[in-house]
C-alpha atoms as a PDB file:
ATOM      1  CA  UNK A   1      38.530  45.641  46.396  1.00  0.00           C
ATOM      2  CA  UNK A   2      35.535  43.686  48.045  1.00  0.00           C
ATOM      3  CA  UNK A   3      33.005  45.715  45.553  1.00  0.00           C
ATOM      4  CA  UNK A   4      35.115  45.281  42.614  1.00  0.00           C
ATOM      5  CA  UNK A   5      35.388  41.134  43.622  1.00  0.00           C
ATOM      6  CA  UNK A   6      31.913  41.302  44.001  1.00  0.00           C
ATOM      7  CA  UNK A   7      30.651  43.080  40.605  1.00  0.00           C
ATOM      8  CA  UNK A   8      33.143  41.094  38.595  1.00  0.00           C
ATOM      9  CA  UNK A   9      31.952  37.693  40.157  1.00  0.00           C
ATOM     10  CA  UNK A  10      27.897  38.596  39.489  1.00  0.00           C
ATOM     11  CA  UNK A  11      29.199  39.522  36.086  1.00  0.00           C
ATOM     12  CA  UNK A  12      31.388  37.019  35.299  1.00  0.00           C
ATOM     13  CA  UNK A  13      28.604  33.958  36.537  1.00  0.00           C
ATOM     14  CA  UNK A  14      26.142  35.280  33.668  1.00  0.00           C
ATOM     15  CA  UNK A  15      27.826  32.465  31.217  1.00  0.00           C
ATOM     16  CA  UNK A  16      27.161  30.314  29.063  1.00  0.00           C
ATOM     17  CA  UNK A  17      27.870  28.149  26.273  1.00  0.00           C
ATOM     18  CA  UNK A  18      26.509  30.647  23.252  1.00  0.00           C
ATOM     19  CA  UNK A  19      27.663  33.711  25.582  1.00  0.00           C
ATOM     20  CA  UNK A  20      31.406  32.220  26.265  1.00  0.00           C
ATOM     21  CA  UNK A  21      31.523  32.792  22.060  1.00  0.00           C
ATOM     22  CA  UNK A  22      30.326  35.830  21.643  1.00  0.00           C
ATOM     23  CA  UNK A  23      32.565  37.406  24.280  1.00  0.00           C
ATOM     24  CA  UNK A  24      35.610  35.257  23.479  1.00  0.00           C
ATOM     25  CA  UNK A  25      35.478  37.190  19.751  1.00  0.00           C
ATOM     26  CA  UNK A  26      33.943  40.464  21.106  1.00  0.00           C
ATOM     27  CA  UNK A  27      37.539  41.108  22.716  1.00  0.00           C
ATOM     28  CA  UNK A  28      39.704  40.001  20.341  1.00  0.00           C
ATOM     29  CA  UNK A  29      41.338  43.276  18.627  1.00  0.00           C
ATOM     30  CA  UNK A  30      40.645  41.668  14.908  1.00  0.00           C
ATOM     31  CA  UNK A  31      36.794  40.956  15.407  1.00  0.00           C
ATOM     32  CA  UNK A  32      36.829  44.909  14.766  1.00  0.00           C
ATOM     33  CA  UNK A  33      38.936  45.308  11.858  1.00  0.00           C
ATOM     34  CA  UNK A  34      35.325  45.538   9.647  1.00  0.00           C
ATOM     35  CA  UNK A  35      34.712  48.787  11.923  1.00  0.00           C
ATOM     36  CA  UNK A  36      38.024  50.308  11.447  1.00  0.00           C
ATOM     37  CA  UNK A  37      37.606  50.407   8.005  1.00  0.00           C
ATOM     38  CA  UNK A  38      34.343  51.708   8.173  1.00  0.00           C
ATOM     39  CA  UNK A  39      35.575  54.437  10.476  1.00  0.00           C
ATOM     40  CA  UNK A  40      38.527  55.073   7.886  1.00  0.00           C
ATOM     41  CA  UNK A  41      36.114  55.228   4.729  1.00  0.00           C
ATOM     42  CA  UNK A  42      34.188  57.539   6.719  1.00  0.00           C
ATOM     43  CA  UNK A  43      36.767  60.140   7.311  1.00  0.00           C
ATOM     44  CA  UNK A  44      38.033  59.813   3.631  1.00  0.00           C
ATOM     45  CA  UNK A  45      34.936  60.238   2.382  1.00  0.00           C
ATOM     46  CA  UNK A  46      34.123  63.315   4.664  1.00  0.00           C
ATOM     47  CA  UNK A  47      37.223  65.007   4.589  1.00  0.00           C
ATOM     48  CA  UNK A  48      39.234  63.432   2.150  1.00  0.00           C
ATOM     49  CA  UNK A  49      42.557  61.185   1.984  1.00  0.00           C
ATOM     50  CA  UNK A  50      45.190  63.524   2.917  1.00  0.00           C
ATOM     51  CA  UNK A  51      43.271  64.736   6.085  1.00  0.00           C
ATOM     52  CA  UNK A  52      41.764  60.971   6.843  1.00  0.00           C
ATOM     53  CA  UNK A  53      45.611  59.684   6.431  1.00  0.00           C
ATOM     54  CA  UNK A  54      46.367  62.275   9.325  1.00  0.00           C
ATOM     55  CA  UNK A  55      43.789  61.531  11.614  1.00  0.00           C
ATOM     56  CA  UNK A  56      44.009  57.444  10.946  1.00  0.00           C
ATOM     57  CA  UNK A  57      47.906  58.058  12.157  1.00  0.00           C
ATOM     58  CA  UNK A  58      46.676  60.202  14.560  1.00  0.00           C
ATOM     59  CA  UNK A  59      44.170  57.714  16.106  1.00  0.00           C
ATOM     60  CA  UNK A  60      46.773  54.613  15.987  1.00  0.00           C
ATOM     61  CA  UNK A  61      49.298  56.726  17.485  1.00  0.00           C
ATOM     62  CA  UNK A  62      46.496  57.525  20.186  1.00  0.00           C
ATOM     63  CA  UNK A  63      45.983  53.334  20.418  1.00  0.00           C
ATOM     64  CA  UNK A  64      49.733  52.695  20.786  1.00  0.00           C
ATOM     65  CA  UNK A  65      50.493  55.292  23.336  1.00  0.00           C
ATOM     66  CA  UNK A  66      47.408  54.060  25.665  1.00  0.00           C
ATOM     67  CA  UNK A  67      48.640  50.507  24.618  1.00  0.00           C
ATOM     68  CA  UNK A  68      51.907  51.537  25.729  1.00  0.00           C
ATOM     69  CA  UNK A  69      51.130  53.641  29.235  1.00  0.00           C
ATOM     70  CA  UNK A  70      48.496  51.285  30.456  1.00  0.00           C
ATOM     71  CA  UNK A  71      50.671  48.152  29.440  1.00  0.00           C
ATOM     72  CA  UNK A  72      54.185  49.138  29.752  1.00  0.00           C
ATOM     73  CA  UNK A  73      54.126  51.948  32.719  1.00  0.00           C
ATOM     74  CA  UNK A  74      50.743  51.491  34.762  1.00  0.00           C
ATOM     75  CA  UNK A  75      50.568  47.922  35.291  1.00  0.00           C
ATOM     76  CA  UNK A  76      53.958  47.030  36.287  1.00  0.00           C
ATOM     77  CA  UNK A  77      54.398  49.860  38.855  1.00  0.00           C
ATOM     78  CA  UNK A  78      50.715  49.255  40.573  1.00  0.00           C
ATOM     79  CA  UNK A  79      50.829  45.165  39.884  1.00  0.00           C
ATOM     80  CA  UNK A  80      47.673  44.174  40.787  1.00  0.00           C
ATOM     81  CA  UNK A  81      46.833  40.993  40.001  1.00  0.00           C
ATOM     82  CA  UNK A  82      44.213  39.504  37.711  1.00  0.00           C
ATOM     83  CA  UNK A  83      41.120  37.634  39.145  1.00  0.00           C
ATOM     84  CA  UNK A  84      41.957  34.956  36.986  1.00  0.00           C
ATOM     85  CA  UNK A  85      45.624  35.230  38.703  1.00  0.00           C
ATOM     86  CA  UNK A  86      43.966  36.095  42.281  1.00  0.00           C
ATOM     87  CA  UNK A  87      44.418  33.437  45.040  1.00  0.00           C
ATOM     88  CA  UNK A  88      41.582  34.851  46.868  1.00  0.00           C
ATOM     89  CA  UNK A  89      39.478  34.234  43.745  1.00  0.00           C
ATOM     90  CA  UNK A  90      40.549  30.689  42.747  1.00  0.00           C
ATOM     91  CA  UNK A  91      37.743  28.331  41.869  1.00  0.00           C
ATOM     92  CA  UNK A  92      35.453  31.301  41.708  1.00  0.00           C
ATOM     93  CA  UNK A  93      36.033  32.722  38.169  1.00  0.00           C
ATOM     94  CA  UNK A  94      34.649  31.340  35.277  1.00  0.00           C
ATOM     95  CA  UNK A  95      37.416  31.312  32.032  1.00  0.00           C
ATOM     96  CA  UNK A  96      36.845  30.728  28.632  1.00  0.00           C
ATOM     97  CA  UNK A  97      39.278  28.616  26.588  1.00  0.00           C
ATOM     98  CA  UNK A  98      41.164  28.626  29.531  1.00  0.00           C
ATOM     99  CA  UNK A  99      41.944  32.007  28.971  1.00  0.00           C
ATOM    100  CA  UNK A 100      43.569  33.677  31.921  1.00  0.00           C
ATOM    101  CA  UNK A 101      45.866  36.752  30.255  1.00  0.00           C
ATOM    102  CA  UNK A 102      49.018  38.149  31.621  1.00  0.00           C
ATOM    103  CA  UNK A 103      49.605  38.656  35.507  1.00  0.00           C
ATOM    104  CA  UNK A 104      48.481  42.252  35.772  1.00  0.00           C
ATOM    105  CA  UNK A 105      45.425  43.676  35.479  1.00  0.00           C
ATOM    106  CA  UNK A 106      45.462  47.560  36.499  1.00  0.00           C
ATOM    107  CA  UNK A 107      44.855  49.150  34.149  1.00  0.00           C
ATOM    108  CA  UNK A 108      43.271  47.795  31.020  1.00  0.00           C
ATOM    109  CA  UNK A 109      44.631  48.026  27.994  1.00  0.00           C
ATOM    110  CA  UNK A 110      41.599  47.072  26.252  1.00  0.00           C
ATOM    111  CA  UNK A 111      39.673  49.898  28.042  1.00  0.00           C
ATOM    112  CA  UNK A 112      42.554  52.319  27.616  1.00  0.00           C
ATOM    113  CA  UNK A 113      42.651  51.216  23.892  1.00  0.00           C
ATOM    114  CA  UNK A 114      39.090  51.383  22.765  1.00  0.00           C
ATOM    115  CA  UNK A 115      38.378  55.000  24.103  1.00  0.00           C
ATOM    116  CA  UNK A 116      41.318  56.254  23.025  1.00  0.00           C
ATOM    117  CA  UNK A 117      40.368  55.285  19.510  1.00  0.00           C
ATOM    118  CA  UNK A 118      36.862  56.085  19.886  1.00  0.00           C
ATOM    119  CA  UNK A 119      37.435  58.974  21.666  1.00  0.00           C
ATOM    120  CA  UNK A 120      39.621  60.542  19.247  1.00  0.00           C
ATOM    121  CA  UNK A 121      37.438  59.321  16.141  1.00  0.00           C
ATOM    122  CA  UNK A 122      34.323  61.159  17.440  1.00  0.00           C
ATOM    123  CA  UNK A 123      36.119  64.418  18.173  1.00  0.00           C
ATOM    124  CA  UNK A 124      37.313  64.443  14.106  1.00  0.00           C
ATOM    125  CA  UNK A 125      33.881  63.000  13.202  1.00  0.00           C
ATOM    126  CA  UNK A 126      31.224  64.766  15.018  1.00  0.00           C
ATOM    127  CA  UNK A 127      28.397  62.834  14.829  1.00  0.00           C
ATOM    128  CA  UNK A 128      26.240  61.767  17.619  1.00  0.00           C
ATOM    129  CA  UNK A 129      25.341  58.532  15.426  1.00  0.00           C
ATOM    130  CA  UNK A 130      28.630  57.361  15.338  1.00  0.00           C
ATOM    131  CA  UNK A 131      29.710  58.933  18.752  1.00  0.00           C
ATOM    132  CA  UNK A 132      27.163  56.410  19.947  1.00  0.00           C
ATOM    133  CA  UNK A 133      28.382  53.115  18.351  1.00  0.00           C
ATOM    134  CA  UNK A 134      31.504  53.940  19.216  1.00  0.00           C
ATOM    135  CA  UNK A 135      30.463  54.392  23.088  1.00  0.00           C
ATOM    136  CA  UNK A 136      28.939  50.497  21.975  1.00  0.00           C
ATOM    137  CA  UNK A 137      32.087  49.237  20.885  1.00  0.00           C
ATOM    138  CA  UNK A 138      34.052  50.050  23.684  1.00  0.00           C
ATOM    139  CA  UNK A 139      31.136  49.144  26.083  1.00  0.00           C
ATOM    140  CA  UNK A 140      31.193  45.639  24.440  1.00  0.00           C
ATOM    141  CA  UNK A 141      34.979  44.932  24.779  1.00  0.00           C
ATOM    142  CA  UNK A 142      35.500  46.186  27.905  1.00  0.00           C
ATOM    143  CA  UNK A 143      32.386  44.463  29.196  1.00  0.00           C
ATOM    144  CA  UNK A 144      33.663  41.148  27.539  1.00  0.00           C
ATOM    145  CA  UNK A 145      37.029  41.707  29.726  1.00  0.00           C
ATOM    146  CA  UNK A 146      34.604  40.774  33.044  1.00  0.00           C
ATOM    147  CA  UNK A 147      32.863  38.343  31.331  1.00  0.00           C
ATOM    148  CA  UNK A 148      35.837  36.335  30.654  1.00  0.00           C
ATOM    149  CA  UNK A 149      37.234  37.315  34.322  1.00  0.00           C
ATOM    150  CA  UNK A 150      40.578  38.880  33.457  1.00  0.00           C
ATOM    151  CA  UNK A 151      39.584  42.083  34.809  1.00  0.00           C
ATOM    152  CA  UNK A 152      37.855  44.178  37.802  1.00  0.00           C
ATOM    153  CA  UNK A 153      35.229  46.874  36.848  1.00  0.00           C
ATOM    154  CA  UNK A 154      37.989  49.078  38.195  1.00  0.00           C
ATOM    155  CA  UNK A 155      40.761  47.949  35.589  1.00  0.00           C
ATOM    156  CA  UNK A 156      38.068  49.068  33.057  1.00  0.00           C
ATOM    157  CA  UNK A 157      37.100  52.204  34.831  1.00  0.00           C
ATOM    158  CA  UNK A 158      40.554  52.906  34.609  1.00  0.00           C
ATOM    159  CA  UNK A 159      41.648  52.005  31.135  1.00  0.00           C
ATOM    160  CA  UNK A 160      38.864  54.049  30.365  1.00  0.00           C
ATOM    161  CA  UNK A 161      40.601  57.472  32.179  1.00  0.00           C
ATOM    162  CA  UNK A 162      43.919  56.319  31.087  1.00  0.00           C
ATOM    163  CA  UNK A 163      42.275  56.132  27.488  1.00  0.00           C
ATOM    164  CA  UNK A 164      40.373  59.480  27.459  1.00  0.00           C
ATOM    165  CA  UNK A 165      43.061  61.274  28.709  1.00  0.00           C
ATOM    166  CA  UNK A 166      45.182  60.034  26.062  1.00  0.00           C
ATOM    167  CA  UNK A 167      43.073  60.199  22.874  1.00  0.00           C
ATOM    168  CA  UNK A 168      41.812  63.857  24.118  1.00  0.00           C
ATOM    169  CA  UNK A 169      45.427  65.032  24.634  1.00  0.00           C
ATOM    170  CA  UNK A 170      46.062  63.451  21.096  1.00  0.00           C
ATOM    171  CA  UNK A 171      43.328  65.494  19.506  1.00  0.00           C
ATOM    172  CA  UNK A 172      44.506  68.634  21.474  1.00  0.00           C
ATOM    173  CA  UNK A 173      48.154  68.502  19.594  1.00  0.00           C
ATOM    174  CA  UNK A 174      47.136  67.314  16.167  1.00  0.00           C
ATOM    175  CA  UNK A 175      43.978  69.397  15.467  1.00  0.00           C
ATOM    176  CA  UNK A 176      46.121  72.847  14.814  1.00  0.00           C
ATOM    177  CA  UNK A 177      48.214  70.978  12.687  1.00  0.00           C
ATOM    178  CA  UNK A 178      45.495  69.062  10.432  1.00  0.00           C
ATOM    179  CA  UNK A 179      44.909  72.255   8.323  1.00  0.00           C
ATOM    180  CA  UNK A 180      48.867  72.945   7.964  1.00  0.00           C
ATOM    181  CA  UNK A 181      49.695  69.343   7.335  1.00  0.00           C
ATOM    182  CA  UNK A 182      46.725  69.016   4.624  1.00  0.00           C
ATOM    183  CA  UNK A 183      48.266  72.410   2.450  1.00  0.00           C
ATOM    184  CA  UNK A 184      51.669  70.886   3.180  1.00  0.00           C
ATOM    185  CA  UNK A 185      50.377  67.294   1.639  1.00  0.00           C
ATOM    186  CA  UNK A 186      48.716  69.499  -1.331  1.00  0.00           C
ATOM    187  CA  UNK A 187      52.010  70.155  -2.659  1.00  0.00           C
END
């Protein structure tokens, strides 16, 4: 816990003004719309509609079951609080737009989100070039979640395994299927 405190806090003092805006939109989930469509037009134009409808389903249901695990199971049963909620930490974090998010922090869902999507999307895409911005989108908004203090690196090391796990196991049921589904769709 003292390590975490400690790289969130040197993180987290690296504001300012220019800084506090760039992270405030970096995390929010519709700053990224623009690259989910480019990640859809991608697929369709690689392998197609019918096969890009399956994995875009795929990959949401991959976002909403990390969503769901790291939200709805994880951080209820472990409840570990927030900096930004932390009484140990008051005075010491630095918020933006008085931002402060929900009372649990372990795991996050931003973490767990982002690599399930990301994840998944470079296993149907394979290509290092977009495997790569992909590893810089989720670098960005997880790093944006200690920037703006309402999570510990180990939140975000931990979204990140909840995430992986997730999107990989995703990929693992719905890539025998994708060929089936596609002649199925042809019909």
């Amino acid at each position: 816990m003292n390590i975490d405190a400690e790289i969130l806090l040197w993180i987290n003092a690296r504001h300012c003004f220019w800084a506090d805006e760039v992270m405030w939109y970096i995390s929010k989930s519709a700053t990224w719309i623009p690259l989910y469509l480019v990640m859809a037009a991608l697929l369709w134009r690689r392998f197609g509609w019918r096969r890009m409808l399956v994995m875009v389903v795929a990959i949401a249901a991959a976002v909403g079951v990390a969503d769901w695990v790291s939200s709805g199971l994880i951080k209820p049963l472990v409840a570990r609080l927030r900096p930004t909620h932390e009484p140990l930490l008051e005075g010491m974090i630095h918020t933006v737009r008085g931002y402060t998010g929900g009372l649990y922090g372990f795991v996050s869902s931003h973490a767990a989100n982002t690599s399930a999507c990301a994840l998944l999307f470079s296993l149907f895409y394979r290509n290092w070039r977009m495997s790569a911005v992909m590893v810089v989108y989720v670098l960005l908004n997880c790093y944006s979640r200690m920037y703006l203090g309402v999570h510990y690196p180990g939140d975000i090391l931990g979204g990140w395994v909840v995430g992986c796990l997730i999107g990989g196991l995703i990929y693992v049921l719905v890539r025998p299927y994708m060929d089936r589904t596609e002649a199925l769709l042809r019909r």
